[in-house]
Protein backbone atom coordinates (compact mmCIF):
# COMPACT_ATOMS: atom_id res chain seq x y z
CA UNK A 1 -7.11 23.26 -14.22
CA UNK A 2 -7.92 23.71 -10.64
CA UNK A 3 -7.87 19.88 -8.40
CA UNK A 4 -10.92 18.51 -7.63
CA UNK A 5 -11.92 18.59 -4.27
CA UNK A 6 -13.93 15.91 -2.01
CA UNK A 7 -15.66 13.96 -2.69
CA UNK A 8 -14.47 13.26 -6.02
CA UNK A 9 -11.12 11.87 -4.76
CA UNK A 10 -12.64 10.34 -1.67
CA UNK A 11 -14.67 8.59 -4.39
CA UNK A 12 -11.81 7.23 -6.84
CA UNK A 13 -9.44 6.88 -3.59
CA UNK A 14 -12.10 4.23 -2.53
CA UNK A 15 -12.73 2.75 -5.70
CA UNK A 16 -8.98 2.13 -5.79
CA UNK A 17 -8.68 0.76 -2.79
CA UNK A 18 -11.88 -1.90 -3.35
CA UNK A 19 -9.96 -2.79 -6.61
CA UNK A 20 -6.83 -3.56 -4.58
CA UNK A 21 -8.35 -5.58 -2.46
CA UNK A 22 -9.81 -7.48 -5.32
CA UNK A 23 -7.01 -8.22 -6.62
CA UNK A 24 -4.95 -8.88 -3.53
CA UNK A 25 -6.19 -12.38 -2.72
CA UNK A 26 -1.79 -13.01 -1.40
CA UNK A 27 -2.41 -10.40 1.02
CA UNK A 28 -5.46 -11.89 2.79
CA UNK A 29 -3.80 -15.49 3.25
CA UNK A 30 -0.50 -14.23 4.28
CA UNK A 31 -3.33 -12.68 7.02
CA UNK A 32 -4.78 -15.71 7.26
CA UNK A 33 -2.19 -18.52 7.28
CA UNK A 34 -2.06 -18.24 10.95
CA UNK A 35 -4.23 -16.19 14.43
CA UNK A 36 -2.58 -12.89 14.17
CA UNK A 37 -2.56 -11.88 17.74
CA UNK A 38 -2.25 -8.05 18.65
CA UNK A 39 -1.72 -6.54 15.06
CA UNK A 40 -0.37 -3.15 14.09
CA UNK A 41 -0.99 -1.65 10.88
CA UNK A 42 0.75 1.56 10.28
CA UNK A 43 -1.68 4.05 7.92
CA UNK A 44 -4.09 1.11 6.90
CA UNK A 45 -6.91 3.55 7.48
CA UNK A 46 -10.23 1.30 7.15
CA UNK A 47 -8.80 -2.00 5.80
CA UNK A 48 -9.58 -3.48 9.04
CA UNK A 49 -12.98 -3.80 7.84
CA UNK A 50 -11.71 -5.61 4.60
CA UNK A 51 -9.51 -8.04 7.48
CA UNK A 52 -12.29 -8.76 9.51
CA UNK A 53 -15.06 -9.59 6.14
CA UNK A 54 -12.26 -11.74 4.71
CA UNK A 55 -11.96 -13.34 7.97
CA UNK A 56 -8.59 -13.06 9.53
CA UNK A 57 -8.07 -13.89 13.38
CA UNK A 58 -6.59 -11.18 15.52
CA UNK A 59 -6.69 -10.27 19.23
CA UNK A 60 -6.31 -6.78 18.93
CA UNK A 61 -5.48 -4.27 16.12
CA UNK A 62 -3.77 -0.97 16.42
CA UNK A 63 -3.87 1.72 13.38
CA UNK A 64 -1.52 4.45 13.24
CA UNK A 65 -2.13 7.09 11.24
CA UNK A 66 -0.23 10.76 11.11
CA UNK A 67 -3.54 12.85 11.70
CA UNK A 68 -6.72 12.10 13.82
CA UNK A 69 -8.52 13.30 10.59
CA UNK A 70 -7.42 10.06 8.90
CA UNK A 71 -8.05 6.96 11.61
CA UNK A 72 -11.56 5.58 10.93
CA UNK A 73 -14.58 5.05 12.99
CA UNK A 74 -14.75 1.20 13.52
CA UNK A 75 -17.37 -0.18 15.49
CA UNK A 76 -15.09 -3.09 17.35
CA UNK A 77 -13.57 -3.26 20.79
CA UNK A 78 -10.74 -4.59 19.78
CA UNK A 79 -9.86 -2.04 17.23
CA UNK A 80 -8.25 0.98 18.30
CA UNK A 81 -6.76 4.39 16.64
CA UNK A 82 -3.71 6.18 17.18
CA UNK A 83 -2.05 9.49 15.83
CA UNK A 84 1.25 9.21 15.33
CA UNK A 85 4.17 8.94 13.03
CA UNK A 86 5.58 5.63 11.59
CA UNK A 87 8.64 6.38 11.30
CA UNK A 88 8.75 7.46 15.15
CA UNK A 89 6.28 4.79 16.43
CA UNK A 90 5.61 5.79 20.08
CA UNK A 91 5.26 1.64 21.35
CA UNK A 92 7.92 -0.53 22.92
CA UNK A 93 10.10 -2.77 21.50
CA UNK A 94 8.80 -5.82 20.90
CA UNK A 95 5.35 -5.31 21.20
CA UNK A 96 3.60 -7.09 18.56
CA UNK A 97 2.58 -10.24 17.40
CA UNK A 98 2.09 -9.21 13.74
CA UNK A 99 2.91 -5.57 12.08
CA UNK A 100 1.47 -4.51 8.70
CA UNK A 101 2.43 -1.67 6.15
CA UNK A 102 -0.05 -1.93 3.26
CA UNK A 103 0.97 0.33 0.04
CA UNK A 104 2.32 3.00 2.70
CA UNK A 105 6.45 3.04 2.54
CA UNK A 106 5.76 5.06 -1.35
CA UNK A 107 4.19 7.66 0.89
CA UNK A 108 6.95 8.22 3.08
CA UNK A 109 9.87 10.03 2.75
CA UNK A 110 12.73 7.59 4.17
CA UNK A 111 10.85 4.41 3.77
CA UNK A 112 14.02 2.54 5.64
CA UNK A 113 13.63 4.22 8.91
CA UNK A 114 9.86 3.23 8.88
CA UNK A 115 10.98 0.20 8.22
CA UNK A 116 13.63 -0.31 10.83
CA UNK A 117 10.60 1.22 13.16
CA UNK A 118 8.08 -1.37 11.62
CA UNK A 119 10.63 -4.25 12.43
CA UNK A 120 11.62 -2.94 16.28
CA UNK A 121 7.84 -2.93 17.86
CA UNK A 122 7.58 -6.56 16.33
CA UNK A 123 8.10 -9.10 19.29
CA UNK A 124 10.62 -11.75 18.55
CA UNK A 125 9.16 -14.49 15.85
CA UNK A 126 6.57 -12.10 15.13
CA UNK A 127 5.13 -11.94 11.64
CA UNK A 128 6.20 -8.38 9.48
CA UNK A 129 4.04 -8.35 6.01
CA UNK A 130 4.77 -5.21 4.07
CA UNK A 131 3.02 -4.31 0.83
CA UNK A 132 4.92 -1.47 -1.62
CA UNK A 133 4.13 -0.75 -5.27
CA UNK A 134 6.05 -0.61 -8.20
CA UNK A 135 4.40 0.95 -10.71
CA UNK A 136 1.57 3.06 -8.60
CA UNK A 137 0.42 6.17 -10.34
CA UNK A 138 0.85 9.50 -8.47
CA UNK A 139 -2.04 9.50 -5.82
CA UNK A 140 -2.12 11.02 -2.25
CA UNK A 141 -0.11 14.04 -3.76
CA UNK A 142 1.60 15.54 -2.78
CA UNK A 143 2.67 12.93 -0.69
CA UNK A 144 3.79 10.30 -2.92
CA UNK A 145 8.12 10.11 -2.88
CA UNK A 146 8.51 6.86 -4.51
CA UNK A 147 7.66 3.56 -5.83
CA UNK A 148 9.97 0.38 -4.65
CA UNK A 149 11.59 -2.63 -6.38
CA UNK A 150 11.48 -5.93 -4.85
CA UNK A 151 15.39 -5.44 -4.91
CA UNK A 152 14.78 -2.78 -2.22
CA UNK A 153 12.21 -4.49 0.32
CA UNK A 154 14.76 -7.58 0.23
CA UNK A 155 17.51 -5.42 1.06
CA UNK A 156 15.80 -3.26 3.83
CA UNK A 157 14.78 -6.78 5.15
CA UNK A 158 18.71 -7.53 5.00
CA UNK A 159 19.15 -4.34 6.91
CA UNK A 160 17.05 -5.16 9.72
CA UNK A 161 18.13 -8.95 10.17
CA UNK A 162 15.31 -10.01 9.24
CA UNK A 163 14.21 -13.55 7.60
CA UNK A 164 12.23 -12.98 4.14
CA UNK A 165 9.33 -15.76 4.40
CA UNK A 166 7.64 -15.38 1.38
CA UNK A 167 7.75 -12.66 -1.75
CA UNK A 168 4.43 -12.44 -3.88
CA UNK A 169 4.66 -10.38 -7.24
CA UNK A 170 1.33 -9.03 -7.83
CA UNK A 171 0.61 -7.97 -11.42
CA UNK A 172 2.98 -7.60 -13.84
CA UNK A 173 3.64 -5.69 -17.20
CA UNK A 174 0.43 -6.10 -18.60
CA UNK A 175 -1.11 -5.37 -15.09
CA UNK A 176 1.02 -2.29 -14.48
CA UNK A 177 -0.44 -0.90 -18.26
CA UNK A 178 -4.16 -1.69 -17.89
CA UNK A 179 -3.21 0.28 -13.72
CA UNK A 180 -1.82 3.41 -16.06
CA UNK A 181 -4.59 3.16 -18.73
CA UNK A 182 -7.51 3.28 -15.74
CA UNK A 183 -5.54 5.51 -12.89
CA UNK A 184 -4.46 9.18 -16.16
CA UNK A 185 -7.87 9.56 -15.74
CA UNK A 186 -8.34 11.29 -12.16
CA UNK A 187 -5.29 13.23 -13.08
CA UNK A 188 -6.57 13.95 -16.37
CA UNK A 189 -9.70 16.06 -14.89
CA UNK A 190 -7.72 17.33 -12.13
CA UNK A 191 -8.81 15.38 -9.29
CA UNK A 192 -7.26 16.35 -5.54
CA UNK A 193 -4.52 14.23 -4.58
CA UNK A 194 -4.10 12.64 -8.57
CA UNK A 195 -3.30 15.85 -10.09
CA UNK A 196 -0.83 18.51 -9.58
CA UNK A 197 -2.43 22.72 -9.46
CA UNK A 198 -0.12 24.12 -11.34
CA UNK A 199 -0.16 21.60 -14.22
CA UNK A 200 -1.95 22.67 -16.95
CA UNK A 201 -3.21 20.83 -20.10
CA UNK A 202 -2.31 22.35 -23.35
CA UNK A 203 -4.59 21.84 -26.72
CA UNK A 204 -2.65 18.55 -27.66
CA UNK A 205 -3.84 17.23 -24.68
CA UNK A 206 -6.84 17.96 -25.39
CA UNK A 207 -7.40 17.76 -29.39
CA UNK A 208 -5.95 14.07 -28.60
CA UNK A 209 -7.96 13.16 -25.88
CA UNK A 210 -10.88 11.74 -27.11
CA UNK A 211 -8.23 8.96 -28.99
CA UNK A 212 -6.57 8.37 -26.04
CA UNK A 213 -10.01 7.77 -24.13
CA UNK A 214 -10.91 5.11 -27.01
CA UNK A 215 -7.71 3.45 -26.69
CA UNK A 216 -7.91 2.85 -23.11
CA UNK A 217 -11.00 1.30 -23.45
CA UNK A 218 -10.17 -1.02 -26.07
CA UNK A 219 -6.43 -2.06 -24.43
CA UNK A 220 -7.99 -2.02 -20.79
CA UNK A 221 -9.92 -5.39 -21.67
CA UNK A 222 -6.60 -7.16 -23.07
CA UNK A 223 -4.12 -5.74 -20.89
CA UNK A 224 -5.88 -7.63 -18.20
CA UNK A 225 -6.86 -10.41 -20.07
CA UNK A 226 -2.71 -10.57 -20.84
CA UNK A 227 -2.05 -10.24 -17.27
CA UNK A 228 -3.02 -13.87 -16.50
CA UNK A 229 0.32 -14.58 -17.88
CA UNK A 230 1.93 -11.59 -16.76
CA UNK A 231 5.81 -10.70 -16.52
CA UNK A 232 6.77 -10.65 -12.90
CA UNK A 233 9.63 -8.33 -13.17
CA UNK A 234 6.97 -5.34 -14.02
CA UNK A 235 5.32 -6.08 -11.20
CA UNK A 236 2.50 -3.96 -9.70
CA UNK A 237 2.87 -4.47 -6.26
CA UNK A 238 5.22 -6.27 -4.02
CA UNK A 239 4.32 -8.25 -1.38
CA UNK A 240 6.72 -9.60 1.23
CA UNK A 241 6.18 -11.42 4.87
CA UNK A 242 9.12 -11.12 7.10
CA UNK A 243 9.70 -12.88 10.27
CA UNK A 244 11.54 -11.14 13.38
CA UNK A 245 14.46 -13.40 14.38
CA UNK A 246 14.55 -14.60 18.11
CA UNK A 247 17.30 -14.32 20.54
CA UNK A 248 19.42 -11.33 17.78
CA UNK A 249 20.01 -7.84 19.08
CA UNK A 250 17.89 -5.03 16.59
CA UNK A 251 19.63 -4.08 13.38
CA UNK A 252 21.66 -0.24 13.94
CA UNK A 253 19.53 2.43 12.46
């Protein structure tokens, strides 16, 4: 089956995305627990807009993103684009108040050396809040690497000196199944960025298909109905808000 092309993903891409901001209501008060002063969010794309509806307090807020193609079109002064690469960030040390990486580290290669980059253009005290799935289906193909453990974020935060202020599990087990039950589906029909070309379905697939469709939308319902008591170990997403110690030389790369 051939992948989909726009706008079908740019469709279920955005879908997914107003989902997980649905359901990321520890995201937007780690945003808003205090003014956020000159923010940089390294290939957040759009969800500026989400900040600024959900009303978080910044000065000014810098996007990164690794093609021009990708920064959006925001109609704010104090919102600005840049091309560039995150694990090479092309700013000072220390030069902001509060640095954000939003379900990004999966998509790069050596997550730790956008890390160490994420934590050396924070000022001192600054605020890092980094946001790294678990169980994410393939999407953005083929530039998904890896999903992360919480084990992992607390040890890159190790690596960098840094002081772990808060850890969020978001979802769990039964979150992470209804996320696989909803998410085959793109991949299923071949959808750009989901799929992969030269996969192709056999009969199986196929003769069982309609089954699995039924399935998914009976367990959909009461996988998230059991994810209200869900088992944090599994969990979706990770979220965890770093602060840059004061007065400590930068961790060696």
């Amino acid at each position: 089956m051939t992948a989909l092309a726009f706008p079908g993903r740019n469709l279920i891409t955005a879908l997914r995305y107003k989902g997980r901001d649905m359901r990321s209501g520890a995201l937007f008060d780690a945003l808003r627990a205090q003014p956020r002063g000159a923010v940089l969010d390294v290939g957040g794309g759009a969800f500026v807009t989400t900040a600024v509806e959900v009303g978080v307090d910044f000065t000014a807020w810098t996007i990164v993103e690794p093609s021009a193609a990708d920064l959006p079109s925001v109609d704010d002064p104090r919102v600005i684009g840049v091309e560039g690469d995150g694990c090479a960030l092309d700013f000072p040390d220390g030069t902001f108040d509060t640095v954000l990486s939003i379900q990004v580290l999966e998509h790069v290669f050596e997550p730790i050396r956008m890390f160490e980059e994420l934590h050396r253009v924070a000022r001192p005290g600054a605020t890092i809040i980094v946001m790294a799935p678990q169980t994410a289906n393939i999407h953005h193909a083929p530039h998904h690497y890896q999903n992360l453990t919480r084990y992992w974020l607390e040890e890159a935060a190790r690596h960098v000196d840094a002081e772990i202020v808060s850890y969020v599990a978001m979802g769990g087990a039964w979150s992470s199944t209804a996320s696989r039950l909803l998410l085959q589906y793109p991949a299923a029909f071949g959808v750009g960025g989901y799929a992969h070309p030269g996969v192709r379905r056999g009969w199986k697939f196929w003769a069982l298909f309609p089954l699995g469709v039924v399935t998914s939308i009976i367990t959909f319902p009461l996988a998230m109905l059991l994810s209200l008591g869900d088992l944090e170990e599994e969990a979706n997403n990770h979220l965890i808000v770093l602060r840059k110690r004061t007065g400590v030389p930068e961790a060696a790369s």
